[in-house]
N, C-alpha and C. Protein backbone atom coordinates (compact mmCIF):
# COMPACT_ATOMS: atom_id res chain seq x y z
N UNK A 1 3.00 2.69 9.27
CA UNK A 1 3.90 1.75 8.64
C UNK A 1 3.40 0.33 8.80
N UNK A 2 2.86 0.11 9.87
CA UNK A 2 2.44 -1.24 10.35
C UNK A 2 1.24 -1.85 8.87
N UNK A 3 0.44 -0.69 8.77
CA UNK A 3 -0.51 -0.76 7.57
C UNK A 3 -0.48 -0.85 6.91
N UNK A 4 0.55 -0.54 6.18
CA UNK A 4 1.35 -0.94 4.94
C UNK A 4 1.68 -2.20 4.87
N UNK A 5 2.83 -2.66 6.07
CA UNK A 5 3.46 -3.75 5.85
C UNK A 5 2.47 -4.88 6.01
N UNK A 6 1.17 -4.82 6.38
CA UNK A 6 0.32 -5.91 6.87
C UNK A 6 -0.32 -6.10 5.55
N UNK A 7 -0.78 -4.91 4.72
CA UNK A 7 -1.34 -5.13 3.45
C UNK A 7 -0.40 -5.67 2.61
N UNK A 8 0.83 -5.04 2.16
CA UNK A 8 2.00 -5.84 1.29
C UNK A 8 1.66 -7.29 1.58
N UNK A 9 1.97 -7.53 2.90
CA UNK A 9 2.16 -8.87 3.23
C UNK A 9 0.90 -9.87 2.75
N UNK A 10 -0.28 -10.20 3.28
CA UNK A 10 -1.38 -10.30 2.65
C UNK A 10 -1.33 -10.19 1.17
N UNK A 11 -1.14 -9.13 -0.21
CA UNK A 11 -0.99 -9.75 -1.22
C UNK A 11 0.31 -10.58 -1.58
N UNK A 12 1.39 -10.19 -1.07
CA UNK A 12 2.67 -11.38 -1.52
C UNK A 12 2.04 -12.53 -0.74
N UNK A 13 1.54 -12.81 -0.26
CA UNK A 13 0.62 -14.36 0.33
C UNK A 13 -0.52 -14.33 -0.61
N UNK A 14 -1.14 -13.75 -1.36
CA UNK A 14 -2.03 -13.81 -2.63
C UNK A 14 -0.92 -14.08 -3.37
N UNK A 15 -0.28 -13.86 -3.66
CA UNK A 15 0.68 -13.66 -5.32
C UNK A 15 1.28 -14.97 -5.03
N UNK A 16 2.01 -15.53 -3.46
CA UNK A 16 2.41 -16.09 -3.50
C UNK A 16 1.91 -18.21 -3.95
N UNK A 17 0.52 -17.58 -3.53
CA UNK A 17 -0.44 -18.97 -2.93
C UNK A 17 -0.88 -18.92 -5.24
N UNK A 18 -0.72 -17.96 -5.88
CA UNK A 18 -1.11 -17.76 -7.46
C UNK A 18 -0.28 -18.89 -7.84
N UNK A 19 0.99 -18.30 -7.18
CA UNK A 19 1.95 -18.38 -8.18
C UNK A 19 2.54 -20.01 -8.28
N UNK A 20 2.41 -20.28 -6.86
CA UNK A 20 2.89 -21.98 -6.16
C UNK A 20 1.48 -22.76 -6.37
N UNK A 21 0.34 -22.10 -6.35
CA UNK A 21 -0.60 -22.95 -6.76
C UNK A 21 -1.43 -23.36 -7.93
N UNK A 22 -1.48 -21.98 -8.47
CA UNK A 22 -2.22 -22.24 -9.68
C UNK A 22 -0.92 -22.09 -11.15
N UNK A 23 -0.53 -20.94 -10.87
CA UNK A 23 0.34 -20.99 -12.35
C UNK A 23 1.54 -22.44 -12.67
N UNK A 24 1.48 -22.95 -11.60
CA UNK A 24 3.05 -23.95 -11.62
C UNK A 24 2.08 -24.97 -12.00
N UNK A 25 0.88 -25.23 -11.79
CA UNK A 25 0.52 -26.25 -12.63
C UNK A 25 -0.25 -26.20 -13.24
N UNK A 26 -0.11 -24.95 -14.75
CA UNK A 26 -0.44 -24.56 -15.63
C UNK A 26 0.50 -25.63 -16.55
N UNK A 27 0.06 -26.45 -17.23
CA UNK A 27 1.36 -27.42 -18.14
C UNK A 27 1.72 -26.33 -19.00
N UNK A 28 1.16 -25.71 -19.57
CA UNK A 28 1.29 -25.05 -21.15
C UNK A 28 2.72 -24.11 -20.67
N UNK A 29 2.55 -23.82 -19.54
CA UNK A 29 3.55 -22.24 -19.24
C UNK A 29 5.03 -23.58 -19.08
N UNK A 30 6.32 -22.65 -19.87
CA UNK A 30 7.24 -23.57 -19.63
C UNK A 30 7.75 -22.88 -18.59
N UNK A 31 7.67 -21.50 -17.76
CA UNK A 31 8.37 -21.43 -16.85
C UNK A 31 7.16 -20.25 -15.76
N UNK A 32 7.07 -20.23 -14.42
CA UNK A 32 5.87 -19.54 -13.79
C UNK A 32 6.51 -18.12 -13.69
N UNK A 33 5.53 -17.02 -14.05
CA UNK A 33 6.21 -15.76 -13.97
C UNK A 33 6.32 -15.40 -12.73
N UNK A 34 7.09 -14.85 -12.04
CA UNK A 34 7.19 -14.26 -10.91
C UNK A 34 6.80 -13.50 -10.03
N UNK A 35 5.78 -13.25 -9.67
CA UNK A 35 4.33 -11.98 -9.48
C UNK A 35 4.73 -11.62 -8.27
N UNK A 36 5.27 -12.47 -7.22
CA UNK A 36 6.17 -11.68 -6.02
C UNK A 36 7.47 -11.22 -6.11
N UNK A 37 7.91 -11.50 -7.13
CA UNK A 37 9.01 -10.54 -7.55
C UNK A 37 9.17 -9.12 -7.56
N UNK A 38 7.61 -9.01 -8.74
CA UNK A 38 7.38 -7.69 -9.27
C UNK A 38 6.21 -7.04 -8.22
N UNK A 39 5.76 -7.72 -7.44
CA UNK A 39 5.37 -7.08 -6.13
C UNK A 39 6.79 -6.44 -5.29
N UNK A 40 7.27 -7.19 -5.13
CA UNK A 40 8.44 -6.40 -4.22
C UNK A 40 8.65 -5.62 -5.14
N UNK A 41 9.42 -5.33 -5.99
CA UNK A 41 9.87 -4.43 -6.66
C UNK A 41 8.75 -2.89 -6.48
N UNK A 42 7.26 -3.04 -6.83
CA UNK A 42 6.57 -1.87 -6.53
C UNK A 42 6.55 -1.50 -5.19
N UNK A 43 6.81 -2.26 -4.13
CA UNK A 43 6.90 -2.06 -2.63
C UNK A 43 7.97 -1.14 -2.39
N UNK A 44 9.03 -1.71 -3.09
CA UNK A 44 10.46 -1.26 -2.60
C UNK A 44 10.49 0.21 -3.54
N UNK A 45 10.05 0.11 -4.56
CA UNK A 45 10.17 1.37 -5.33
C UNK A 45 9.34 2.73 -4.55
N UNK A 46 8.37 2.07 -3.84
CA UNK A 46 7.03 3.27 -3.50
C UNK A 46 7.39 3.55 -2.01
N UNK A 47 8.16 2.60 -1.58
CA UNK A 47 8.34 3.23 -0.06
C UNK A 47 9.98 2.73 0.58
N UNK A 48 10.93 2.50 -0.14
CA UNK A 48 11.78 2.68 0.20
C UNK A 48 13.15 1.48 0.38
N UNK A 49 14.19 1.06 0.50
CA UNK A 49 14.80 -0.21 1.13
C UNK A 49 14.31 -0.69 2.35
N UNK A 50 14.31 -0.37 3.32
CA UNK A 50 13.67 -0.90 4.57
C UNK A 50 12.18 -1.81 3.86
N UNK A 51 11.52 -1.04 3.15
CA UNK A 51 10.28 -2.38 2.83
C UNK A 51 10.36 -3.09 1.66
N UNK A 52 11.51 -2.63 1.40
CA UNK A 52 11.77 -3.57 -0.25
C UNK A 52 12.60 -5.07 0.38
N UNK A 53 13.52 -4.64 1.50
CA UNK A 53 14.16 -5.70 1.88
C UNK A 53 13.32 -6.82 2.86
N UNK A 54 12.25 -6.50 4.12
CA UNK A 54 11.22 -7.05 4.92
C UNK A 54 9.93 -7.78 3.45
N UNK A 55 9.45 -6.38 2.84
CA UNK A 55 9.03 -7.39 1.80
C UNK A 55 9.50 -8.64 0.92
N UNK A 56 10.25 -8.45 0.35
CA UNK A 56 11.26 -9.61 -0.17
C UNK A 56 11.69 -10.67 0.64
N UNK A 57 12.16 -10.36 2.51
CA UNK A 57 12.47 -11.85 3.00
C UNK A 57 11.50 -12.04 2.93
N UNK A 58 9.70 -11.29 3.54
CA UNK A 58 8.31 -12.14 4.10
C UNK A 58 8.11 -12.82 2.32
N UNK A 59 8.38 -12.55 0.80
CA UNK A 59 7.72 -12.97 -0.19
C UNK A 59 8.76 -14.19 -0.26
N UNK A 60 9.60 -14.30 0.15
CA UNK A 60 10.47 -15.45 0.36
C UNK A 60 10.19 -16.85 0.73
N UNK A 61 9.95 -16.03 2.45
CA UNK A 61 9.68 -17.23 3.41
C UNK A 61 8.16 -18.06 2.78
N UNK A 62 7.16 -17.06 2.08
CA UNK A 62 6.09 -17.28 1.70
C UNK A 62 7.01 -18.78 0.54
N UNK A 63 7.16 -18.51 -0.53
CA UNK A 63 7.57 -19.38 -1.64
C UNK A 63 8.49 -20.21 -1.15
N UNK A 64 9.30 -20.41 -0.19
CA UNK A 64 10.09 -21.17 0.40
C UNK A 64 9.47 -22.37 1.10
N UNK A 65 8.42 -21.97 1.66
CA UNK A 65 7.40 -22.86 2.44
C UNK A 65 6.61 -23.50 1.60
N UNK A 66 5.96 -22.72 0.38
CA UNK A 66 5.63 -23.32 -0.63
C UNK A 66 6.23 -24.33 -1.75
N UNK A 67 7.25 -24.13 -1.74
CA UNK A 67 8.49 -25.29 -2.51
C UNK A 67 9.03 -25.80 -1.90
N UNK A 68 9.57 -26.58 -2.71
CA UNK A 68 10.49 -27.66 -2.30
C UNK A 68 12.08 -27.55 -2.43
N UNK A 69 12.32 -25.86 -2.64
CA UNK A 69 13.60 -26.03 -3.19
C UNK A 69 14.39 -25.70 -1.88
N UNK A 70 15.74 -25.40 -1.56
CA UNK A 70 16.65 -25.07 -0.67
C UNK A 70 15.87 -23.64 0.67
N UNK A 71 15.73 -24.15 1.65
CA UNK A 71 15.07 -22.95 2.37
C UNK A 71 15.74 -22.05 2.63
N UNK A 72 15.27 -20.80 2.60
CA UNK A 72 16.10 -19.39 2.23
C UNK A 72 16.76 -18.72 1.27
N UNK A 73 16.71 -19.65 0.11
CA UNK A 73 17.06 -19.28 -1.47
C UNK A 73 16.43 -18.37 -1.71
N UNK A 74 15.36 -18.40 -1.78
CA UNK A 74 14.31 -17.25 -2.13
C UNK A 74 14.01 -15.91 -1.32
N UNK A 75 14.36 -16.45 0.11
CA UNK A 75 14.50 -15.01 1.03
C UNK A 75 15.79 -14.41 0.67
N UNK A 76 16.92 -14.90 0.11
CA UNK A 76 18.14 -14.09 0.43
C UNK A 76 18.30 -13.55 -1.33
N UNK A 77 17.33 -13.91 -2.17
CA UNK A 77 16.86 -13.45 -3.72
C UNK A 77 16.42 -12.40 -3.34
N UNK A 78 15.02 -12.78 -3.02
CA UNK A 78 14.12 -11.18 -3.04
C UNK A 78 14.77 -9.94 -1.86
N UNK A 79 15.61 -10.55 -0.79
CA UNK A 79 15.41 -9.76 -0.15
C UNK A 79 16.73 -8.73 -0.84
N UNK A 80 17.60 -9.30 -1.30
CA UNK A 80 18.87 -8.51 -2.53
C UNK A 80 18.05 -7.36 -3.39
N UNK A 81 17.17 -8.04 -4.12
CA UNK A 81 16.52 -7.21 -5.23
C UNK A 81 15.44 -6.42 -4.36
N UNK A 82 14.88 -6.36 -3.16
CA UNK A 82 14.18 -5.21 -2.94
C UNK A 82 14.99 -4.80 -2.60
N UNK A 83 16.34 -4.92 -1.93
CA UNK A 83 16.99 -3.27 -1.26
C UNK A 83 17.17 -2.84 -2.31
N UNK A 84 17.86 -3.39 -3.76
CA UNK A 84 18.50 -2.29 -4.46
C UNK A 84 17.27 -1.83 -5.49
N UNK A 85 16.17 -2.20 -5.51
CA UNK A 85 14.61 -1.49 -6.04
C UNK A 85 14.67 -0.23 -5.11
N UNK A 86 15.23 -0.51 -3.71
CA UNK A 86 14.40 0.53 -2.79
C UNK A 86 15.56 1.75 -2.67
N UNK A 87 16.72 1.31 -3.46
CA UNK A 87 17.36 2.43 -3.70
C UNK A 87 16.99 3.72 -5.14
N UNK A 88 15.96 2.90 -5.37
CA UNK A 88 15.54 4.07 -6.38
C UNK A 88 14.43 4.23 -6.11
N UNK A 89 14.36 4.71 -5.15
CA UNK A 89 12.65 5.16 -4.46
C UNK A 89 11.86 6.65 -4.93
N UNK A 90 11.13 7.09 -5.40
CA UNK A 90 11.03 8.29 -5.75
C UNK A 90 11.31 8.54 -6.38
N UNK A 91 12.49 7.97 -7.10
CA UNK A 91 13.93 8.82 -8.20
C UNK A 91 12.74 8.13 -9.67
N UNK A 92 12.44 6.64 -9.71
CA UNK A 92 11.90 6.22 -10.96
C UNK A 92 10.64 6.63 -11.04
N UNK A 93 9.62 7.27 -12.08
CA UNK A 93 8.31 6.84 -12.30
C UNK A 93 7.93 6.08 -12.74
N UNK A 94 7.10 5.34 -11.94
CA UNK A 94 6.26 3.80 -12.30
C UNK A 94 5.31 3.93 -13.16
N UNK A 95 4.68 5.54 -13.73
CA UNK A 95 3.67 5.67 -14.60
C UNK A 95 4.08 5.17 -15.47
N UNK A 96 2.84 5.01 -16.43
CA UNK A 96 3.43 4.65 -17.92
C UNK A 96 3.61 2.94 -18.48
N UNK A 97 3.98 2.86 -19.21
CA UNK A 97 3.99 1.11 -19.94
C UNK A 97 5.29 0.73 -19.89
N UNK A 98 6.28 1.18 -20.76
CA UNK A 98 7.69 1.38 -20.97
C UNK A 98 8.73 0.83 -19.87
N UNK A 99 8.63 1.74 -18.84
CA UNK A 99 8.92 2.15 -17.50
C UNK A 99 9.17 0.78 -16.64
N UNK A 100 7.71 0.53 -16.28
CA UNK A 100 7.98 -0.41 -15.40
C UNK A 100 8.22 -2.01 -16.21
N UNK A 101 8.14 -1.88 -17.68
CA UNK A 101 8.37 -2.88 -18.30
C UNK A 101 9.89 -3.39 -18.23
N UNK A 102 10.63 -2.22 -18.48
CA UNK A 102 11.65 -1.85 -18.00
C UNK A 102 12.56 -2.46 -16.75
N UNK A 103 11.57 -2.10 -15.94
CA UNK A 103 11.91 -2.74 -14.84
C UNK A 103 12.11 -4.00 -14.22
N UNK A 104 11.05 -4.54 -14.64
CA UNK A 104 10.39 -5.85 -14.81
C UNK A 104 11.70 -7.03 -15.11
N UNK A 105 12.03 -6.32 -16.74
CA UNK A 105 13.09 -6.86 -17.28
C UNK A 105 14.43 -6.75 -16.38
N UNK A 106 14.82 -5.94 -16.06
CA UNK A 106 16.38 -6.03 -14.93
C UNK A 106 15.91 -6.42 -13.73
N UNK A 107 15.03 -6.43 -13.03
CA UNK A 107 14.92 -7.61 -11.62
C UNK A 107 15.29 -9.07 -12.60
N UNK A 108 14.34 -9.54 -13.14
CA UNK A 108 14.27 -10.66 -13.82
C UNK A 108 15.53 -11.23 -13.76
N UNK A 109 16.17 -9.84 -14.45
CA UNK A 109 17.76 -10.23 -15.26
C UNK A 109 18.44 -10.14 -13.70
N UNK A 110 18.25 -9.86 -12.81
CA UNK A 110 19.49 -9.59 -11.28
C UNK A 110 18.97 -10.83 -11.02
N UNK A 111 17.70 -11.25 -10.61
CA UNK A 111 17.07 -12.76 -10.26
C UNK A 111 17.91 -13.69 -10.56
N UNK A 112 17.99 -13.81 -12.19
CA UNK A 112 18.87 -14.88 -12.46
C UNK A 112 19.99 -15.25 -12.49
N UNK A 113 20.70 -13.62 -12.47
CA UNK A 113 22.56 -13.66 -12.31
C UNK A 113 22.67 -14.36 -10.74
N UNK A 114 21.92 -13.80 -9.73
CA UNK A 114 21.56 -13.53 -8.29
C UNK A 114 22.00 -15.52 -8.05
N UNK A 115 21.07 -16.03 -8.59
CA UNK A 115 20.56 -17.67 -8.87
C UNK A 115 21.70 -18.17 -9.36
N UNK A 116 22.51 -17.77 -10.82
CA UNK A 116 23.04 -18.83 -11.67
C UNK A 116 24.67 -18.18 -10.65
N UNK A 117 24.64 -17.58 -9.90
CA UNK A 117 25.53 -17.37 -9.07
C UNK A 117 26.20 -17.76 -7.86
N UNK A 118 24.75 -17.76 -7.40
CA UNK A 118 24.51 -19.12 -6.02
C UNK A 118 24.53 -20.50 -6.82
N UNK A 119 24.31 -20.91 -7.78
CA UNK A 119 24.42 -22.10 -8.65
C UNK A 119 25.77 -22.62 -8.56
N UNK A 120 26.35 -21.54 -8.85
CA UNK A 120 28.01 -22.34 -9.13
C UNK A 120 29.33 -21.84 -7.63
N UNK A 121 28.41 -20.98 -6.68
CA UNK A 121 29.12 -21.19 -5.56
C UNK A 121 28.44 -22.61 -4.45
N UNK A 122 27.66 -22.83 -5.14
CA UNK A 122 26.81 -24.13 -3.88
C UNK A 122 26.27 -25.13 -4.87
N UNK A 123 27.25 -25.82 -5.47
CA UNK A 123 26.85 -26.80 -6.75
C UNK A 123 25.55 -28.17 -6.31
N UNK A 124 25.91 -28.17 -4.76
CA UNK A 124 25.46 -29.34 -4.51
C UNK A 124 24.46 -28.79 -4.30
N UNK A 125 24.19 -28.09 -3.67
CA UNK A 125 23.02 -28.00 -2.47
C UNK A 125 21.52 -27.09 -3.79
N UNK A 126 22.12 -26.16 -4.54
CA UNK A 126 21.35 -25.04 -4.71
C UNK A 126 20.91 -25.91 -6.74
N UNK A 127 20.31 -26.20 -7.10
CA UNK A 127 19.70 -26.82 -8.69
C UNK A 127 20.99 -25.75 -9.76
N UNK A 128 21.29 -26.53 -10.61
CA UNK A 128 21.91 -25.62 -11.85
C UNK A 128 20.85 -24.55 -12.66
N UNK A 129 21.24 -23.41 -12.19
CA UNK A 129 20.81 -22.82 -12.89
C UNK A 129 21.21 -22.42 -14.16
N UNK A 130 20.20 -21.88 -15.57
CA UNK A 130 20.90 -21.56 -16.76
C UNK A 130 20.29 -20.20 -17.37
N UNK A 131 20.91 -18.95 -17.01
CA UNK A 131 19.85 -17.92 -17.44
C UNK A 131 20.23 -17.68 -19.20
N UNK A 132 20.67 -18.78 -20.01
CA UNK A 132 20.58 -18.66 -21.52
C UNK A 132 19.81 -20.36 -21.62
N UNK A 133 19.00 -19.83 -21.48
CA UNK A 133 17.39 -20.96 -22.04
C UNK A 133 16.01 -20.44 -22.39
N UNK A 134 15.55 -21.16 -22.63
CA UNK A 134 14.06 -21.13 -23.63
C UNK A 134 13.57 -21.09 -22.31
N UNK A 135 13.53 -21.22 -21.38
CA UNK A 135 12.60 -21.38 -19.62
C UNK A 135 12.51 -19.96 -18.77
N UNK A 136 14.09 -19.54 -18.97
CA UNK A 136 14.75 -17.87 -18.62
C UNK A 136 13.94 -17.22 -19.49
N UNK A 137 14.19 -17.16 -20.95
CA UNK A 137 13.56 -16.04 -21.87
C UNK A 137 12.23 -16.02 -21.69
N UNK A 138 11.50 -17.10 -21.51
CA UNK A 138 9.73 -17.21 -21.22
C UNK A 138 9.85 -16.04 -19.87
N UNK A 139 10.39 -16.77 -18.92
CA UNK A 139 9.73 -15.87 -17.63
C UNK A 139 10.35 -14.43 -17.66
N UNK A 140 11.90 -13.91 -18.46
CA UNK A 140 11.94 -12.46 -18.56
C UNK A 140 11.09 -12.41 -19.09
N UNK A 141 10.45 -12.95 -20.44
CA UNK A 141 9.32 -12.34 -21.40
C UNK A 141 8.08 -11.99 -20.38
N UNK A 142 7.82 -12.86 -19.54
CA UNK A 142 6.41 -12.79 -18.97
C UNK A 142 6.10 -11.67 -18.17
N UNK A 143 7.74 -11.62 -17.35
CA UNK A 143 7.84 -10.75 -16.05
C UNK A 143 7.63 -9.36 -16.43
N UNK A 144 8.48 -9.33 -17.94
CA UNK A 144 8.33 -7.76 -18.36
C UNK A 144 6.97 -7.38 -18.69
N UNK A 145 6.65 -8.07 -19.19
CA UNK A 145 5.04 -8.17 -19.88
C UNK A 145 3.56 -7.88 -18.42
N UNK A 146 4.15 -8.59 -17.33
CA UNK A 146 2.73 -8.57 -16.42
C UNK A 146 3.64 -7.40 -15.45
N UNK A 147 4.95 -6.54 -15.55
CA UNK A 147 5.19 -5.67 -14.52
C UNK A 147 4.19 -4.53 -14.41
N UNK A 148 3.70 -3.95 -15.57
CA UNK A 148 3.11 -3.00 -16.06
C UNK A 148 1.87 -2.84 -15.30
N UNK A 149 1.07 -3.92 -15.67
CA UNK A 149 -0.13 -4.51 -15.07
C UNK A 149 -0.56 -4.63 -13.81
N UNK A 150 0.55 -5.25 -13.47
CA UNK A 150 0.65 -5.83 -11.75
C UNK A 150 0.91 -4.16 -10.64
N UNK A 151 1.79 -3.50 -11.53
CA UNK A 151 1.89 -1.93 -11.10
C UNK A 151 0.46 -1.19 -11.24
N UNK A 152 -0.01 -1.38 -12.18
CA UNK A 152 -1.07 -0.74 -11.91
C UNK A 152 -2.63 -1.27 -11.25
N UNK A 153 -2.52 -2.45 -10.95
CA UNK A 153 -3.36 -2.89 -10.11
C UNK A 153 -2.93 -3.03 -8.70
N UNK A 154 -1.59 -2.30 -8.45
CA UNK A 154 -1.08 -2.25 -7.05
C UNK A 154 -1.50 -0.55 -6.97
N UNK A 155 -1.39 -0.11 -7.66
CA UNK A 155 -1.87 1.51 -7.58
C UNK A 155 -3.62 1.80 -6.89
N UNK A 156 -3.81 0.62 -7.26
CA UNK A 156 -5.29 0.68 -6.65
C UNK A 156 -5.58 0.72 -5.22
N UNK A 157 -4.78 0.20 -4.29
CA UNK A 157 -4.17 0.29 -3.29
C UNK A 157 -3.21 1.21 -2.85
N UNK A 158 -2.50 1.89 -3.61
CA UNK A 158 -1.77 3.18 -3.31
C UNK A 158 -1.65 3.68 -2.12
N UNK A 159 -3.12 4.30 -1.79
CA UNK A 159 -3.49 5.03 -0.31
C UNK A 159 -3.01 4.10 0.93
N UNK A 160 -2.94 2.69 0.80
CA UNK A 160 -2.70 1.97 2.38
C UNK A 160 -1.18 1.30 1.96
N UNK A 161 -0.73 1.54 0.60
CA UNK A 161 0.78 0.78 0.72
C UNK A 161 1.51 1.71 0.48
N UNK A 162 1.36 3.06 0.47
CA UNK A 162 2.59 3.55 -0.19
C UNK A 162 2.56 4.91 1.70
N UNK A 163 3.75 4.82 1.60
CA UNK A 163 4.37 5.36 3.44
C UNK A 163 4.33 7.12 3.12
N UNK A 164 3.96 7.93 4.29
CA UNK A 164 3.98 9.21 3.89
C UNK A 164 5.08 9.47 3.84
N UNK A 165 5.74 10.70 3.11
CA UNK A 165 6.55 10.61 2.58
C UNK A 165 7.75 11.16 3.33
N UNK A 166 7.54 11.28 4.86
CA UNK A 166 8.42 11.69 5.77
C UNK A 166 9.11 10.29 6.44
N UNK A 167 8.36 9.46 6.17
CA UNK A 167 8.72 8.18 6.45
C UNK A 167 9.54 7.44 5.64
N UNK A 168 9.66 7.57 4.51
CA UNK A 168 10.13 7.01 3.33
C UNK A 168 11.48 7.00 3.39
N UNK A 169 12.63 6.75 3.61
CA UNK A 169 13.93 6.78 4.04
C UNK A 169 14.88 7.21 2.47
């Protein structure tokens, strides 16, 4: 388990250092797609809640440290959306295009209810969020679009992230 969680960790600190460093100051992109999102999500799907939720606070604390926005916004995001990824552990197949596109699209969509929710219980503290904008539709568009991808270049890794299956809760 330790092997797992050390590799996860290590790419959500790749995805994370992408995503805060290079894509956010991409001008052209109006909104940065989420690549530790849809990392947790394959974490939590392939081995369970217990690493959907540890993945999600560590992809947190990662982007939290990296921004400037409210600290722990982002741990108490991802770490929501990996438990309930990691409640469909086994049950979804990630093969395929469709599928995890699929998927892609309803994190996205829990992300932002998750956000424009904390928005209007913590007006001051937490930015207005608006998940009916041209900024939202870019990054569902993107998220659905690179889940596919990002799944199957996490498959490449398979053998050291995914938990035997007696372990898998």
């Amino acid at each position: 388990m330790f092997k797992s969680f050390a590799v996860s960790t290590f790419i959500l600190l790749l995805a994370s250092l992408i995503e805060a460093a290079i894509l956010s100051n991409i001008t052209v992109l109006p909104a940065v797609p989420d690549l530790c999102l849809l990392c947790v999500m394959y974490f939590s799907l392939q081995n369970g809640r217990l690493m959907g939720e540890t993945t999600g606070f560590v992809s947190g604390l990662f982007l939290d440290f990296l921004s400037s926005g409210v600290m722990g916004l982002n741990c108490l995001v991802r770490t929501i959306i990996g438990f309930v990824s990691g409640l469909f552990t086994k049950v979804i197949n990630t093969e395929g295009f469709f599928v995890p596109l699929l998927l892609g699209f309803c994190a996205t969509l829990m992300k932002g209810f998750i956000l424009w929710l904390l928005s209007i219980l913590y007006p001051t503290e937490i930015m207005k969020y608006n998940p009916i904008s041209w900024l939202f539709l870019f990054e569902l568009i993107a998220n659905s679009i690179l889940t596919p991808i990002i799944f199957r270049l996490l498959d490449v890794f398979k053998k050291t992230l995914v938990l035997k299956p007696e372990t898998v809760e």
